[in-house]
Each structure stands twice: as structure tokens, then as C-alpha cells.
Protein backbone atom coordinates (compact mmCIF):
# COMPACT_ATOMS: atom_id res chain seq x y z
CA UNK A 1 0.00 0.00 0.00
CA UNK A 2 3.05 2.30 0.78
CA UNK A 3 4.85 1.57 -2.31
CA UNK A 4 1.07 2.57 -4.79
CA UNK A 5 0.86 5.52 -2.73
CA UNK A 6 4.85 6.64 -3.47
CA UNK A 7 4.68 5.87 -6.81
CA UNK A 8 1.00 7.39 -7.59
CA UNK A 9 2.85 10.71 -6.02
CA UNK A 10 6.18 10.79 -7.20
CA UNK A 11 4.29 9.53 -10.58
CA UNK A 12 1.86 12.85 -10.62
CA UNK A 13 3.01 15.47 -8.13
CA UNK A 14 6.78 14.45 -8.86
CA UNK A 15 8.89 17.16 -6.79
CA UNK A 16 11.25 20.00 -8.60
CA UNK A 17 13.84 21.01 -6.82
CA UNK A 18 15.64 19.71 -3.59
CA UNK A 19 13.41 21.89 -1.25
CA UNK A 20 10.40 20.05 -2.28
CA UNK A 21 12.02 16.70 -2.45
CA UNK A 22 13.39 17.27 1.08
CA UNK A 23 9.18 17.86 2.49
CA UNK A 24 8.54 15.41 0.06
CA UNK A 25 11.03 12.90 1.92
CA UNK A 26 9.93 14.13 5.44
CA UNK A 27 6.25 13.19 4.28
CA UNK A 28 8.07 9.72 3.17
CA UNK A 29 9.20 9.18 6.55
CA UNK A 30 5.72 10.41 8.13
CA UNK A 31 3.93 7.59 5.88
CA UNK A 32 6.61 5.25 6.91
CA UNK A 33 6.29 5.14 10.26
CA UNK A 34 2.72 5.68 10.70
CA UNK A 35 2.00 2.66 8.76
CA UNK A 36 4.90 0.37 10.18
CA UNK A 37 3.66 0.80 13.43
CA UNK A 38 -0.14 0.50 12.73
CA UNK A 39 0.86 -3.27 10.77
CA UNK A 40 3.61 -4.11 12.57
CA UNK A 41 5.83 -3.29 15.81
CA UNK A 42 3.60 -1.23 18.34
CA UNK A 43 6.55 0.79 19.71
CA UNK A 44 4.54 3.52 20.61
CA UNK A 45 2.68 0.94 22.75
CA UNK A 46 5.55 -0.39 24.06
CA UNK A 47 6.97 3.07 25.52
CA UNK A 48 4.21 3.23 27.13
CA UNK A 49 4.25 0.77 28.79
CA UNK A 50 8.02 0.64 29.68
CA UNK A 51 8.64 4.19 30.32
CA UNK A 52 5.22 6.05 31.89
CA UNK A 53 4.07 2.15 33.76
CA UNK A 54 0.72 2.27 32.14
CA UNK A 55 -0.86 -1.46 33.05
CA UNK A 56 -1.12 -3.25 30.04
CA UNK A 57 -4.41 -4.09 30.62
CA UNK A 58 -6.18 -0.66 29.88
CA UNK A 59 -3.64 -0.04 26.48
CA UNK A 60 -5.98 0.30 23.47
CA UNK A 61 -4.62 0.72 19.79
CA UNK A 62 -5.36 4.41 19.90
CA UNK A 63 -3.00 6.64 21.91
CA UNK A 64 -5.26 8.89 22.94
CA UNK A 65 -8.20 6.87 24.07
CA UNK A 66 -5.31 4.56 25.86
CA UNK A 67 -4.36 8.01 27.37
CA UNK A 68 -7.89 9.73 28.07
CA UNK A 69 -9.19 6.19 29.55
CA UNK A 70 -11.94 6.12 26.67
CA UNK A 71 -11.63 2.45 25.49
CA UNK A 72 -12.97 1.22 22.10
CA UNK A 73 -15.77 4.30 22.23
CA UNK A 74 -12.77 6.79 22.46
CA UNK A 75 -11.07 4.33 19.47
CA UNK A 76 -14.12 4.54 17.50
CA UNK A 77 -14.46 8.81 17.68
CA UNK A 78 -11.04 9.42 16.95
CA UNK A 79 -10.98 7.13 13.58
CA UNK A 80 -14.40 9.15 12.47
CA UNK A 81 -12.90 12.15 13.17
CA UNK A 82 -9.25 11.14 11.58
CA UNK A 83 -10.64 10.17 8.48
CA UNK A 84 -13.23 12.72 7.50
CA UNK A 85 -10.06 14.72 8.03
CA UNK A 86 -7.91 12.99 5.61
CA UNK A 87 -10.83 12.93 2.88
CA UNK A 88 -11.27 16.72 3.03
CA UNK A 89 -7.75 16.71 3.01
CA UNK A 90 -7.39 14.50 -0.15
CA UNK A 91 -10.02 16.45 -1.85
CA UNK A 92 -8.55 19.70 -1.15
CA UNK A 93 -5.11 18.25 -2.45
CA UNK A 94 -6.61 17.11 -5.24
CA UNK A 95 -8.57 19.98 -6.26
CA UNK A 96 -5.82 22.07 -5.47
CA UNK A 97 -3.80 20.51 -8.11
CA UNK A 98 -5.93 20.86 -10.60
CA UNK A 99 -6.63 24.77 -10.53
CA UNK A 100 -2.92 25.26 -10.24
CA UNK A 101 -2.39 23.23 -13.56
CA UNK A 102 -5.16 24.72 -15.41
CA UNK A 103 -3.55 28.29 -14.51
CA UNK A 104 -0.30 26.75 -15.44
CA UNK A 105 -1.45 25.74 -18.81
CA UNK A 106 -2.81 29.05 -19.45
CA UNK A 107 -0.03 31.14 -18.07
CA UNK A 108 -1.39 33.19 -15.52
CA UNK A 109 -2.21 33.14 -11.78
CA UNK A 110 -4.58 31.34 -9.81
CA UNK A 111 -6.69 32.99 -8.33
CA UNK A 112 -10.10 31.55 -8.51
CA UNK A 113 -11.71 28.42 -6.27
CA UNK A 114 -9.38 27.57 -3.54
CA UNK A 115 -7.15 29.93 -4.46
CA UNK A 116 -9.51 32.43 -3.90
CA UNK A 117 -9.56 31.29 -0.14
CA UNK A 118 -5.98 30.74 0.44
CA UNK A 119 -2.68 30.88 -1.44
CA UNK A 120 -1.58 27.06 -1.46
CA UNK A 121 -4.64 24.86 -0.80
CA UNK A 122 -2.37 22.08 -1.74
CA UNK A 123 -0.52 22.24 1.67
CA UNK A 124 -3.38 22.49 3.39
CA UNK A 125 -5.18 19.39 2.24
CA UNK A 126 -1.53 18.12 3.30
CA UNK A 127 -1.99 19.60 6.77
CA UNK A 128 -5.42 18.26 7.37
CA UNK A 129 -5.09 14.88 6.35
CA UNK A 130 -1.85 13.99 7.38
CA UNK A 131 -3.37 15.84 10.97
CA UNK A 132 -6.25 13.58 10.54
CA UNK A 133 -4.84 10.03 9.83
CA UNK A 134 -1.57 10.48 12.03
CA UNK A 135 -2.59 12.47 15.10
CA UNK A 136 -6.01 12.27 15.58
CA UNK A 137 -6.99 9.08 14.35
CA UNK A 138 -3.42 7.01 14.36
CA UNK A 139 -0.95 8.51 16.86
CA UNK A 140 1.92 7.25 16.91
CA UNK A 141 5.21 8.72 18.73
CA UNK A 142 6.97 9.76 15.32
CA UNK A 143 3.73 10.78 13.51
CA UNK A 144 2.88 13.30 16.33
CA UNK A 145 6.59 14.32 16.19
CA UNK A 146 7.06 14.21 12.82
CA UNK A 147 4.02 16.41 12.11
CA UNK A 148 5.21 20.11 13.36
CA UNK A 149 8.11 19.59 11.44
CA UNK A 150 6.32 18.75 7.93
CA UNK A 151 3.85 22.33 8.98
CA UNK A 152 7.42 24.35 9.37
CA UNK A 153 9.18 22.63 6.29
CA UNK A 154 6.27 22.92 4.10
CA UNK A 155 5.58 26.74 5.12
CA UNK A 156 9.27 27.45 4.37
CA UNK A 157 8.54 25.60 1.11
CA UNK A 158 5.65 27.99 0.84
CA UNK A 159 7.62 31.38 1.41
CA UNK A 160 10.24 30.26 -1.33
CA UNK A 161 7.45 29.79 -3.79
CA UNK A 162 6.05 32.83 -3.20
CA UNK A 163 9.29 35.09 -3.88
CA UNK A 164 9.01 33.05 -7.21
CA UNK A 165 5.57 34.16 -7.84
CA UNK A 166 6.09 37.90 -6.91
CA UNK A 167 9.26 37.97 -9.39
CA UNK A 168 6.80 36.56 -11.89
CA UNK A 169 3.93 38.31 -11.69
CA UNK A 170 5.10 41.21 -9.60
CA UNK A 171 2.21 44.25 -8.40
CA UNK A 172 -0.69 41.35 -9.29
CA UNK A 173 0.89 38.54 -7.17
CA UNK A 174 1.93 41.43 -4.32
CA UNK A 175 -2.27 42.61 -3.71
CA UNK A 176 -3.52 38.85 -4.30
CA UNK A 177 -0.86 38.37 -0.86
CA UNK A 178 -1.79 41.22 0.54
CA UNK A 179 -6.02 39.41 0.53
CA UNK A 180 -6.04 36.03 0.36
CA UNK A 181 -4.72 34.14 3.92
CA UNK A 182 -1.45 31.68 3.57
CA UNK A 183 -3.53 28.23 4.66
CA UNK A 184 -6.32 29.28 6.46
CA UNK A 185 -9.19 30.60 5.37
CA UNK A 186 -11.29 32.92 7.71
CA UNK A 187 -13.87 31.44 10.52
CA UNK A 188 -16.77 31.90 7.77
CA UNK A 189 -15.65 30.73 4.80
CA UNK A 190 -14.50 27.13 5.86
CA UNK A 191 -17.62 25.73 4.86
CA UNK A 192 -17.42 26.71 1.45
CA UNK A 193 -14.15 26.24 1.18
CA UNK A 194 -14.50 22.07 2.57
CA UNK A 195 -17.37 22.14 -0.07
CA UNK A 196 -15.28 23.27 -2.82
CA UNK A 197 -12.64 20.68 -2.05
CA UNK A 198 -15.41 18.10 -3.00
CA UNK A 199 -15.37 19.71 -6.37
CA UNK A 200 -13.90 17.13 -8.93
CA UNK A 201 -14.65 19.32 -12.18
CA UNK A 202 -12.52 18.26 -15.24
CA UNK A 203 -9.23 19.96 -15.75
């Protein structure tokens, strides 16, 4: 399942220079070690139980209902949650993608759908989901470390792209800055914003 997902990114959203290949990695690694402790060694689990003397009898698969003391109903919440997260994450990935490509295509700045919301809709579908599947849903000790350090690399990312864009499109890039938020749209526009994530138009 790890090696379809690489190769369905690296295939389609193949990184350009080392900057995005180094997130891209870090993202790798996030993937990684979420997944090889969800099929195989619990060492998350196992710190617990070694290190903070939690009685083995209470552990549940989930950190945080092990943690909170919320069983299988705590279990249950949290995967909901963590995976309505990485959907709306997905789809704002996806339909991310395709607005910046069609502005690509025809040489000029996106602006419009997502973009009109925030400036890289693409990172925050990464944000969500990986927030979703990895902290809420699947914690794991590296995935909740892991995950500050993809939001820092990836907004660093973000800032290099954007001295691109201004030297590209100059004044025009400058005001769309100066009105559109970096990831977050404001408190009453998230609904439209999740709805137009669900949005898979042809390119």
C-alpha cells in the first residue's frame, strides 16, 4: 500500500527542486512510520508501557483513548474524526492541483476556487489529512513528532514559492498576498471552502 501511494505521487506530483524533495522525503518518513507501526511493531505501545508504567491491561490501539481512559468508544471517535479529516484533506489536495495546472497551462495566476480562499490549498489538504490520519486518528510517537516539522518545512517551502511568484507576476501577485490568507481561510468561509474541495470538475 506504501509503495502505490509513493509511486501514484512521485508519478503525478513528482517534486522540482531539492526543497520540495526534502518535504517530500519528510512526508516519506511520516507515511513510513505511521503505517509500520499500525501493521507491525507497536513501539509507541511499548513506551508506554516501559517508560510512563501504564498497566497493560487498559492499552488500546489508539493513543489517545489509551491516554484519556476512553476504550474502544474513544477508538471509535477518533478514527471518524481522523478520516473525514484525511478525505477533506485529499479532496482539497486534489482539487488544489488541478486549478494550479489549469492556470499553469494558461499562463497566468490562480486565483479563482481555492485559491480564492488561500494561497496554497495544496498544503493544506496536506496539513489536514496527514493531521487527521496520524494524530487524531493514528498517533503514533513519530507521527505526532514528525508532524510540526512537515507544517514548518512545508511553510518554508511555501515562502520560497512565493518570492518566485512575486518575481513573476510582480504588483498582481503582491495585492492577491496582501487578501487572500497563507492556509487558512477565515472562521466563515470554511464551509465553502471544505465544499469546494469536493469539487472534482474536469481539468
Amino acid at each position: 500500500m506504501i509503495v502505490v501511494a509513493s509511486w501514484v505521487f512521485y508519478r503525478y506530483f513528482a517534486p522540482k527542486s531539492w526543497h520540495e524533495w526534502a518535504g517530500a522525503g519528510i512526508v516519506q518518513a511520516f507515511i513510513i512510520a505511521l503505517y509500520a507501526e499500525m501493521y507491525g511493531f507497536p513501539l509507541t505501545i511499548y513506551l508506554l508501557v516501559r517508560f510512563f508504567g501504564l498497566d497493560r491491561t487498559v492499552l488500546n490501539a489508539n493513543l489517545w483513548s489509551t491516554l484519556l481512559g476512553m476504550g474502544e468508544t474513544g477508538m471509535l471517535v477518533s478514527m471518524v474524526i481522523g478520516y473525514a479529516m484525511l478525505f477533506i484533506g485529499i479532496g482539497l489536495f486534489a482539487e488544489g492541483w488541478r486549478k494550479l495546472y489549469r492556470a499553469h497551462k494558461e499562463s497566468r495566476l490562480a486565483t479563482d476556487g481555492l485559491y480564492g480562499f488561500v494561497r496554497h490549498p495544496q498544503y493544506t489538504g496536506l496539513f489536514i489529512g496527514l493531521f487527521g490520519e496520524g494524530v487524531v486518528h493514528w498517533p503514533t510517537v513519530f507521527s505526532v513528532v514528525l508532524f510540526p516539522v512537515i507544517v514548518i518545512v512545508y511553510t518554508l517551502l511555501a515562502h520560497r514559492e512565493e518570492k518566485q511568484m512575486l518575481e513573476k507576476f510582480g504588483e498582481d501577485y503582491r495585492m492577491y498576498k496582501e487578501r487572500t490568507p497563507m492556509f487558512f481561510p477565515g472562521k466563515r468561509q470554511w464551509r465553502e471552502f471544505i465544499k469546494l474541495s469536493q469539487k472534482m470538475d474536469s481539468v
